[in-house]
N, C-alpha and C. Protein backbone atom coordinates (compact mmCIF):
# COMPACT_ATOMS: atom_id res chain seq x y z
N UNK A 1 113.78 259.60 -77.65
CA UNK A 1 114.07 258.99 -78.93
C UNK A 1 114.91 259.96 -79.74
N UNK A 2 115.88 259.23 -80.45
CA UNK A 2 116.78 260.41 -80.94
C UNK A 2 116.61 260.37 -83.06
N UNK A 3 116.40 261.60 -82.92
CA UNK A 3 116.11 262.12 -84.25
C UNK A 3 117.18 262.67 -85.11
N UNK A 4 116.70 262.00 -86.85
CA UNK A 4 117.79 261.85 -87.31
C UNK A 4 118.38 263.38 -87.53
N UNK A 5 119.61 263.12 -88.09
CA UNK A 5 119.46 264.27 -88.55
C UNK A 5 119.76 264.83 -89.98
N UNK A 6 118.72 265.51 -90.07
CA UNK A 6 118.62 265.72 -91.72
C UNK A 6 119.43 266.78 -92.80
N UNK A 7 120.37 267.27 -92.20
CA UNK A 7 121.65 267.79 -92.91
C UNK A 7 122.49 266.82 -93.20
N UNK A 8 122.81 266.38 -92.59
CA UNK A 8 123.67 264.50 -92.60
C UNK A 8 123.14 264.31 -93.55
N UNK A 9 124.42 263.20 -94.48
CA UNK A 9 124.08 262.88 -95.75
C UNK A 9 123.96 261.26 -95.71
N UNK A 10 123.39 260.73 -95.97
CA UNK A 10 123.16 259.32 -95.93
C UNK A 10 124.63 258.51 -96.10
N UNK A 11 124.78 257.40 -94.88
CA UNK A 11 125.92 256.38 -95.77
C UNK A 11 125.66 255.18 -96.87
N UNK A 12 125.99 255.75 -97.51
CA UNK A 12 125.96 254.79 -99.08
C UNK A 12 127.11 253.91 -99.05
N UNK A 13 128.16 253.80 -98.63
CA UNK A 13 129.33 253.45 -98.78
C UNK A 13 128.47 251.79 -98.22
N UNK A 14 127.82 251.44 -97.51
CA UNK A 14 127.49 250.20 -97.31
C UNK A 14 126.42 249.87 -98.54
N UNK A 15 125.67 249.87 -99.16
CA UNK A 15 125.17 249.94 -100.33
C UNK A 15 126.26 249.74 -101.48
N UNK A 16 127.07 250.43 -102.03
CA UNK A 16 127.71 250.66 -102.68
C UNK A 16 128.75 249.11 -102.68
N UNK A 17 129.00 248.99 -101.76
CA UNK A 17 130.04 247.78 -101.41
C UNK A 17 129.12 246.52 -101.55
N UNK A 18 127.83 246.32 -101.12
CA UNK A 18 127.10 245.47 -101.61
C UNK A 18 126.78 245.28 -102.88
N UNK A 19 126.84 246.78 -103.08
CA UNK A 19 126.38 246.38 -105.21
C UNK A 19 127.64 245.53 -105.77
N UNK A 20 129.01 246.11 -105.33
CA UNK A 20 130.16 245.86 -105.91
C UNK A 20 130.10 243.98 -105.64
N UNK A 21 130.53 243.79 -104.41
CA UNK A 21 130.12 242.08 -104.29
C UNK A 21 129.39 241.68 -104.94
N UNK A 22 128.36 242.46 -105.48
CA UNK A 22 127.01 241.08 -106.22
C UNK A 22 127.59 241.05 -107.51
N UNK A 23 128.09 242.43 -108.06
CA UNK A 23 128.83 242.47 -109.36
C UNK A 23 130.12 241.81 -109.45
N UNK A 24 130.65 241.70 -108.87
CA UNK A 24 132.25 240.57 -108.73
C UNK A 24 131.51 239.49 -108.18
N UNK A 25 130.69 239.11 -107.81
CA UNK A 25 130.19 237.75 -107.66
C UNK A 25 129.68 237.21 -109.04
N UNK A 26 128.65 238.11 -109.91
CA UNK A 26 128.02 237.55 -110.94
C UNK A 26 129.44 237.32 -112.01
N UNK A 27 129.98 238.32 -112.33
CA UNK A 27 131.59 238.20 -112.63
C UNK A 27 132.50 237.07 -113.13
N UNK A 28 132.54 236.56 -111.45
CA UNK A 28 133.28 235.29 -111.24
C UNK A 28 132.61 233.96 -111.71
N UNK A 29 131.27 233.96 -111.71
CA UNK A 29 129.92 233.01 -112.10
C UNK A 29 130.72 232.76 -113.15
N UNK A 30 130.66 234.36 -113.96
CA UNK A 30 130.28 234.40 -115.59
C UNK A 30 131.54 233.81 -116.27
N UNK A 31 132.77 234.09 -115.36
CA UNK A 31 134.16 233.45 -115.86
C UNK A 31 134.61 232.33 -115.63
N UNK A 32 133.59 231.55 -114.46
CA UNK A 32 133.45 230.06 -114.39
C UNK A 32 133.07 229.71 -114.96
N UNK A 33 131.76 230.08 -115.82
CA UNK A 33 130.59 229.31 -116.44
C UNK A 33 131.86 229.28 -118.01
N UNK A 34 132.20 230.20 -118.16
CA UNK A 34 133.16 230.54 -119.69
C UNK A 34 134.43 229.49 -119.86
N UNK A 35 134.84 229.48 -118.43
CA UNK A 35 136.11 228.30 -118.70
C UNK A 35 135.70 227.11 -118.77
N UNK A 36 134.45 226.70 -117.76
CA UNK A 36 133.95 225.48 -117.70
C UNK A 36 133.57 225.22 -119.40
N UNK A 37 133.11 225.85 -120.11
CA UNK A 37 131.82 225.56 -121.13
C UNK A 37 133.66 225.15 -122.17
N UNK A 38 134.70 226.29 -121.98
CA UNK A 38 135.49 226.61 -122.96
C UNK A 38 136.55 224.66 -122.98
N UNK A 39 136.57 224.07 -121.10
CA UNK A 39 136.70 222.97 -121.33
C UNK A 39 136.27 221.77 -121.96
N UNK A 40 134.76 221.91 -121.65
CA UNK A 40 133.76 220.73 -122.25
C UNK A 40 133.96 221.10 -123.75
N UNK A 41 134.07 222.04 -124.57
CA UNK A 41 134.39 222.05 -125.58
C UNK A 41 135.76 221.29 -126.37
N UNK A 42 136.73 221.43 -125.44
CA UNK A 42 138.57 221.23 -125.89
C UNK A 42 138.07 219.51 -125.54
N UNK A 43 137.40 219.25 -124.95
CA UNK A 43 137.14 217.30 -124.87
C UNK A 43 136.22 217.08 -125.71
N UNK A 44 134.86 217.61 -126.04
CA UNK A 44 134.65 217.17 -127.51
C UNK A 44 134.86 217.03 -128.74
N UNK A 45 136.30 218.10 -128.97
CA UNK A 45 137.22 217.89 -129.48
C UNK A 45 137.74 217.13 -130.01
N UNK A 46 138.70 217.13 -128.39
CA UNK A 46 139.91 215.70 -128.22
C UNK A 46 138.70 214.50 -128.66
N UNK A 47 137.80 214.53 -128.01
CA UNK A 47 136.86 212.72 -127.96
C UNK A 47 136.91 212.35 -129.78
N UNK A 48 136.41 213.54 -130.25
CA UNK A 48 135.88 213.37 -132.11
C UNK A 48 137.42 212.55 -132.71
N UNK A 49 138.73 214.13 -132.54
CA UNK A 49 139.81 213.82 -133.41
C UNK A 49 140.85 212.55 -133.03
N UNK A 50 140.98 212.38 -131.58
CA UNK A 50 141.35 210.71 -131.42
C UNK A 50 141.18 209.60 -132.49
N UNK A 51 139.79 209.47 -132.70
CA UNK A 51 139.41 208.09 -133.14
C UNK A 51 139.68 208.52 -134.90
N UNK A 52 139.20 209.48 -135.30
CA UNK A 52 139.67 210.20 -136.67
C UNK A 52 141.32 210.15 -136.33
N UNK A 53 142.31 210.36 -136.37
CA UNK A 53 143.44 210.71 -136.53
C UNK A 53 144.22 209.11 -136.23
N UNK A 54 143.79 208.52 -135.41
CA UNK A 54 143.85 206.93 -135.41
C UNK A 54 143.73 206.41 -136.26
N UNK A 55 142.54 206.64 -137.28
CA UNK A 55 142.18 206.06 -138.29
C UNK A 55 142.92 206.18 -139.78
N UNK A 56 143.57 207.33 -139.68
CA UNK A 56 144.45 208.03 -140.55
C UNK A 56 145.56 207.20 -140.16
N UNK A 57 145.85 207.37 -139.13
CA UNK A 57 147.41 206.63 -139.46
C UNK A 57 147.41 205.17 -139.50
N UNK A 58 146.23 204.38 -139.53
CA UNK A 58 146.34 202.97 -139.84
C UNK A 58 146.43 203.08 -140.75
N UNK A 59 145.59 203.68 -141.54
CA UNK A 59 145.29 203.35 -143.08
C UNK A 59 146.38 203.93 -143.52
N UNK A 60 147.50 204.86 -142.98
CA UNK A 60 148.41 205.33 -143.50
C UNK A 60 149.92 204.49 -143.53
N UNK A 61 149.48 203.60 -142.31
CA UNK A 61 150.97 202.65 -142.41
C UNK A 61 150.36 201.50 -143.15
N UNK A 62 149.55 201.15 -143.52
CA UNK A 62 149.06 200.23 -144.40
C UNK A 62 148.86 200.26 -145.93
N UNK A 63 150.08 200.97 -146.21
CA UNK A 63 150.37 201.22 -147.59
C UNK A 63 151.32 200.29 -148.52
N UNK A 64 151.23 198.80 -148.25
CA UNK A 64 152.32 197.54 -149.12
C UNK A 64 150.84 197.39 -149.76
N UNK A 65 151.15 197.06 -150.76
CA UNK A 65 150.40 196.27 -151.51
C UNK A 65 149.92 194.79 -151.14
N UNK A 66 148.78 194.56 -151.54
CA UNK A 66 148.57 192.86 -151.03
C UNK A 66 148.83 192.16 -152.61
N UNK A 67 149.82 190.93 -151.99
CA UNK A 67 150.53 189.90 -153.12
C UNK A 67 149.42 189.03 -153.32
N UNK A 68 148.91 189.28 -154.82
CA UNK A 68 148.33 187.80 -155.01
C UNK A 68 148.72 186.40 -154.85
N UNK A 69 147.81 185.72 -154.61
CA UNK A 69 148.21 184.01 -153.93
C UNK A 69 148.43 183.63 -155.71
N UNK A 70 148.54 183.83 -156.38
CA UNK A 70 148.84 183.51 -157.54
C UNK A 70 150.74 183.49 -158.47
N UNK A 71 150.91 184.62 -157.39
CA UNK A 71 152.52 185.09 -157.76
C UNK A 71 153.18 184.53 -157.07
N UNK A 72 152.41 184.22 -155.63
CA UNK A 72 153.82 183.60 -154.74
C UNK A 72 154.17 182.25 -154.78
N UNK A 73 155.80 182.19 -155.25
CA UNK A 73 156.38 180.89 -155.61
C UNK A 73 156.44 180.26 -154.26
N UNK A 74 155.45 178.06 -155.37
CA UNK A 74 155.75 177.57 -153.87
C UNK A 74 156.64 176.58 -154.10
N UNK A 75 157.48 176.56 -155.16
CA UNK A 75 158.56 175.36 -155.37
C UNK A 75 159.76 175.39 -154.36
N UNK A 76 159.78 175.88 -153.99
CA UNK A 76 160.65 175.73 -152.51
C UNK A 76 160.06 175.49 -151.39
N UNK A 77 159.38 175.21 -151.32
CA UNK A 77 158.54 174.98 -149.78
C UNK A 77 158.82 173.50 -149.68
N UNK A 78 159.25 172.80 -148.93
CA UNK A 78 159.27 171.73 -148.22
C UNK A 78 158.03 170.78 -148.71
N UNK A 79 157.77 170.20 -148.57
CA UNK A 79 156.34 168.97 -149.20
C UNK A 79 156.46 167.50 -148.19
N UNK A 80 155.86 167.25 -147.15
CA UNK A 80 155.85 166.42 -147.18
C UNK A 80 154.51 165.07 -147.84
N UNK A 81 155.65 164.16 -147.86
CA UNK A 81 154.82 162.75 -148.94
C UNK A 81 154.30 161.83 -147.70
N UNK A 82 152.87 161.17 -148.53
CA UNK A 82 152.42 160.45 -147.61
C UNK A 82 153.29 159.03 -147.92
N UNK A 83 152.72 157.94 -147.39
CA UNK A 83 153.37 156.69 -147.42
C UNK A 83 153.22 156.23 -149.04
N UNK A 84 152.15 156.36 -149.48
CA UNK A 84 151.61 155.70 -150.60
C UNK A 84 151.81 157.02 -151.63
N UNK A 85 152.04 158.11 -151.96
CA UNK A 85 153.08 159.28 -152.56
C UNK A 85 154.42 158.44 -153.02
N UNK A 86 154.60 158.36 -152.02
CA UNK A 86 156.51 157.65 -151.70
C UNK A 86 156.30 156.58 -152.82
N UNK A 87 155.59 155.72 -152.76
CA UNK A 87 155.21 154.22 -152.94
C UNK A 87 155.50 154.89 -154.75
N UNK A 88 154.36 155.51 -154.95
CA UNK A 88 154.19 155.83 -156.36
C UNK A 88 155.15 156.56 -156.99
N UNK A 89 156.38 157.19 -156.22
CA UNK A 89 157.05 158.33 -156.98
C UNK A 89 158.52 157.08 -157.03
């Protein structure tokens, strides 16, 4: 059986490279989890200011005034007469 030997210094370099992977693994998690969260944010957003900014510009091209049925002339409008109208006029 062969015995170690104990001047030899341990290899760490496999250790070391495992720590590094778990740390660039958690890393990459952490910069997925950040863009993902940073998207769902930019669409609750967009979802809110759509229907708000829609709403603005209706009400914004809807700036004539409404004509009272009182002002608008109807002596030009065409009329038709019934039989018995005719009869009497």
């Amino acid at each position: 059986m062969l015995k170690p030997d104990l001047n030899q210094e341990p290899d760490l370099s496999k250790n070391e490279n495992q720590k590094e992977k778990i740390e660039m693994k958690k890393d990459s998690i952490s910069a997925g989890l950040f863009i993902a969260i940073g998207f769902l944010c930019v669409a609750i957003v967009i979802a809110v200011l759509i229907p708000v900014v829609r709403d603005v510009i209706n009400d914004a091209d809807d700036n004539r005034p409404a004509i009272p049925a009182a002002s608008i002339n109807v002596t030009n409008t065409p009329t038709i007469l019934s039989h018995f109208e005719e009869e009497a006029a």
